[in-house]
Protein backbone atom coordinates (compact mmCIF):
# COMPACT_ATOMS: atom_id res chain seq x y z
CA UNK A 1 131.88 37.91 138.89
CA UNK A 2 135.15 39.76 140.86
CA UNK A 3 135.08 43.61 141.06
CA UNK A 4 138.62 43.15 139.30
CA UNK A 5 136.60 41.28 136.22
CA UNK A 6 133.84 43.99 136.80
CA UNK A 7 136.54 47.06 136.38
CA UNK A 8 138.12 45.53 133.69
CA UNK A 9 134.51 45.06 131.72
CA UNK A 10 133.78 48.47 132.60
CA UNK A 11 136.94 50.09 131.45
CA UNK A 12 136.84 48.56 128.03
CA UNK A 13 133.32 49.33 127.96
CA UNK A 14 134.42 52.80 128.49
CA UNK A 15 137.12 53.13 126.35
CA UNK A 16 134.85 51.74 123.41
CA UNK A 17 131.85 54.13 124.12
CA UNK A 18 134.47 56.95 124.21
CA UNK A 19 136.36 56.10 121.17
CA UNK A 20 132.96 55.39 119.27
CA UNK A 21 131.83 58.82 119.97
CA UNK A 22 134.70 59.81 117.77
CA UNK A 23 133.84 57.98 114.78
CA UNK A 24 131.94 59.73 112.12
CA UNK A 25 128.20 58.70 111.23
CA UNK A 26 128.31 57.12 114.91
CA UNK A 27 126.02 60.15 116.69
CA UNK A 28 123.31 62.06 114.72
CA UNK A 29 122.85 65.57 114.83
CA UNK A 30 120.30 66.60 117.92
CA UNK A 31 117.07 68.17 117.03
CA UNK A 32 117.38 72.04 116.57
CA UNK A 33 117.40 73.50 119.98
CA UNK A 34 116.96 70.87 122.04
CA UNK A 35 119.59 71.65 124.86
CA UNK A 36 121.89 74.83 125.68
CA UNK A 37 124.98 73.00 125.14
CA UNK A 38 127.90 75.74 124.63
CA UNK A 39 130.39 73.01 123.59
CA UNK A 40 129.11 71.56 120.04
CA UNK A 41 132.69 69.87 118.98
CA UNK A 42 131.43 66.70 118.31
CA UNK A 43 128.12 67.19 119.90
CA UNK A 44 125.33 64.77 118.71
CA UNK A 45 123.26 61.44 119.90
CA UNK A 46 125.62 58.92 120.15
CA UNK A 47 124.06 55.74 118.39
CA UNK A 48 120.66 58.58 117.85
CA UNK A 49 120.32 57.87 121.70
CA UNK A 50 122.93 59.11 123.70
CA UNK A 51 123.87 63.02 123.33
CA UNK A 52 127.76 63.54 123.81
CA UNK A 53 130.62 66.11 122.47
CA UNK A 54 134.35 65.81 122.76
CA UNK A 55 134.64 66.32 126.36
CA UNK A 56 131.90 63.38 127.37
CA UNK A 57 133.54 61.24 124.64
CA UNK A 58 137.38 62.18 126.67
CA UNK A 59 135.55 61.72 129.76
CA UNK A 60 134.52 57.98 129.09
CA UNK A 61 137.55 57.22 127.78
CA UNK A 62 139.29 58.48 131.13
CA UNK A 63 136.61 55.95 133.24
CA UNK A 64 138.14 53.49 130.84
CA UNK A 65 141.59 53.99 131.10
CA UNK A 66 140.84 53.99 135.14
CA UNK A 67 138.79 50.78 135.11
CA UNK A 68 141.44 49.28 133.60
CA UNK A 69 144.28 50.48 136.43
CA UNK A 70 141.81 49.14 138.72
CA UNK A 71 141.51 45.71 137.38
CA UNK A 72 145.36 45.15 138.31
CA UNK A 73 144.02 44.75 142.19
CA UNK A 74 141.55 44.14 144.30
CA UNK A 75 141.64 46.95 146.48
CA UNK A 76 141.21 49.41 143.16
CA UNK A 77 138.61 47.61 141.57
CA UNK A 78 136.56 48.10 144.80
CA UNK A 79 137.74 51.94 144.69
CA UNK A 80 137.13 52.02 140.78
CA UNK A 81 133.31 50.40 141.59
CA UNK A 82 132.66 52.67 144.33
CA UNK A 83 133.84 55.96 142.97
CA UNK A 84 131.89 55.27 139.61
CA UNK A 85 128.78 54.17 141.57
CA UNK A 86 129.13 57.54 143.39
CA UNK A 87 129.59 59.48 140.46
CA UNK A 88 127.41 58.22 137.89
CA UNK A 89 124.36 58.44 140.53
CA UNK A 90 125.35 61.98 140.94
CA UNK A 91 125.54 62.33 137.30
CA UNK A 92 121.99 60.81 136.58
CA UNK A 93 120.53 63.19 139.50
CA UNK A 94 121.55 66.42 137.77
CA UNK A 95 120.52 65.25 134.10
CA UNK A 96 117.18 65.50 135.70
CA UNK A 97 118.00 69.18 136.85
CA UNK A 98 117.44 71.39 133.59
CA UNK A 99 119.98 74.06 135.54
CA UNK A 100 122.79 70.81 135.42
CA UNK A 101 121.51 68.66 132.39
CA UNK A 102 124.51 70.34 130.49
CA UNK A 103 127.13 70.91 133.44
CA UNK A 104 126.95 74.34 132.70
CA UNK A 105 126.92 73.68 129.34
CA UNK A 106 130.08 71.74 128.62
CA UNK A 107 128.83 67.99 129.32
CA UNK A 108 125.22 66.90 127.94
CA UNK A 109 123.91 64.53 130.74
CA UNK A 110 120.04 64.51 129.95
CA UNK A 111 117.64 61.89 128.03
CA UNK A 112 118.65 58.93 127.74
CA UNK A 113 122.14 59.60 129.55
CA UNK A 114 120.18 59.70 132.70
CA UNK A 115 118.74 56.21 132.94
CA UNK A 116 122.19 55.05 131.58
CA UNK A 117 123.98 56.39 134.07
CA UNK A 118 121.71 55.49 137.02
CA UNK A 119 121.82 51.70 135.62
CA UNK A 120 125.82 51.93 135.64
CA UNK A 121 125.67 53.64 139.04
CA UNK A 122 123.73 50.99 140.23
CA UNK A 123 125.86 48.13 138.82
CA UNK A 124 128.99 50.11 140.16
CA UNK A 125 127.46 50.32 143.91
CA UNK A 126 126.65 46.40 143.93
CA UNK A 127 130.27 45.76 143.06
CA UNK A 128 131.36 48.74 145.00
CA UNK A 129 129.40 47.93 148.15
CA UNK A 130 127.56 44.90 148.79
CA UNK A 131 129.87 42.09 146.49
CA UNK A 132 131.84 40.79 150.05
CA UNK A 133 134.62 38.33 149.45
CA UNK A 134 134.34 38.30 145.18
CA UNK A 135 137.68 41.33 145.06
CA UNK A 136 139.79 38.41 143.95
């Protein structure tokens, strides 16, 4: 697969995750104080697995709409792979941090989110990094 196929899966995988966080009966309420997370609009386990709110639903659909960009060329898919890679491995580190798990309690980035976002960081950095000659 092309980084450019790879950003443009990713984006719409994005924007669907995002936009699904917004529709009701798709997250589940959290179990009672579970996490110090200051921003509850919309906050609940995404698919009883994931925890988001409003700003991690807005911030998915912003990878989306980026992916997508991307996919128009080569040399920003590669920059789309690499700059999620970075970031989602950053993001899986501090959901392990209990300080960070929230980002200061506006983002919830712990449970599940963590191995999520190491597997997409991991994805990213192949496509980012190490897939030579398959930009096209």
């Amino acid at each position: 697969m092309s980084t450019r196929t790879f950003a443009l899966i990713f984006g719409l995988v994005f924007l669907a995750v995002g936009a699904l966080g917004f529709v009701p009966g798709m997250t589940h309420t959290p179990a009672a104080g579970s996490h110090n997370v200051t921003m509850t609009n919309g906050y609940g386990d995404l698919l009883g697995l994931f925890p988001v709110n409003v700003l991690h639903n807005a911030v998915h659909i912003l990878f989306g709409l980026w992916g997508l960009l991307a996919s128009r060329s080569a040399a920003g898919a590669v920059t789309y792979a690499r700059g999620v890679a970075i970031i989602y491995i950053l993001l899986a580190v501090l959901g392990l941090i209990s300080a960070t798990e929230t980002t200061f309690g506006y983002i919830p980035i712990y449970g599940n989110d963590v191995y999520l976002h190491a597997a997409l960081g991991i994805i990213a950095a192949y496509f980012g990094f190490a897939n030579k000659g398959r930009t096209a």
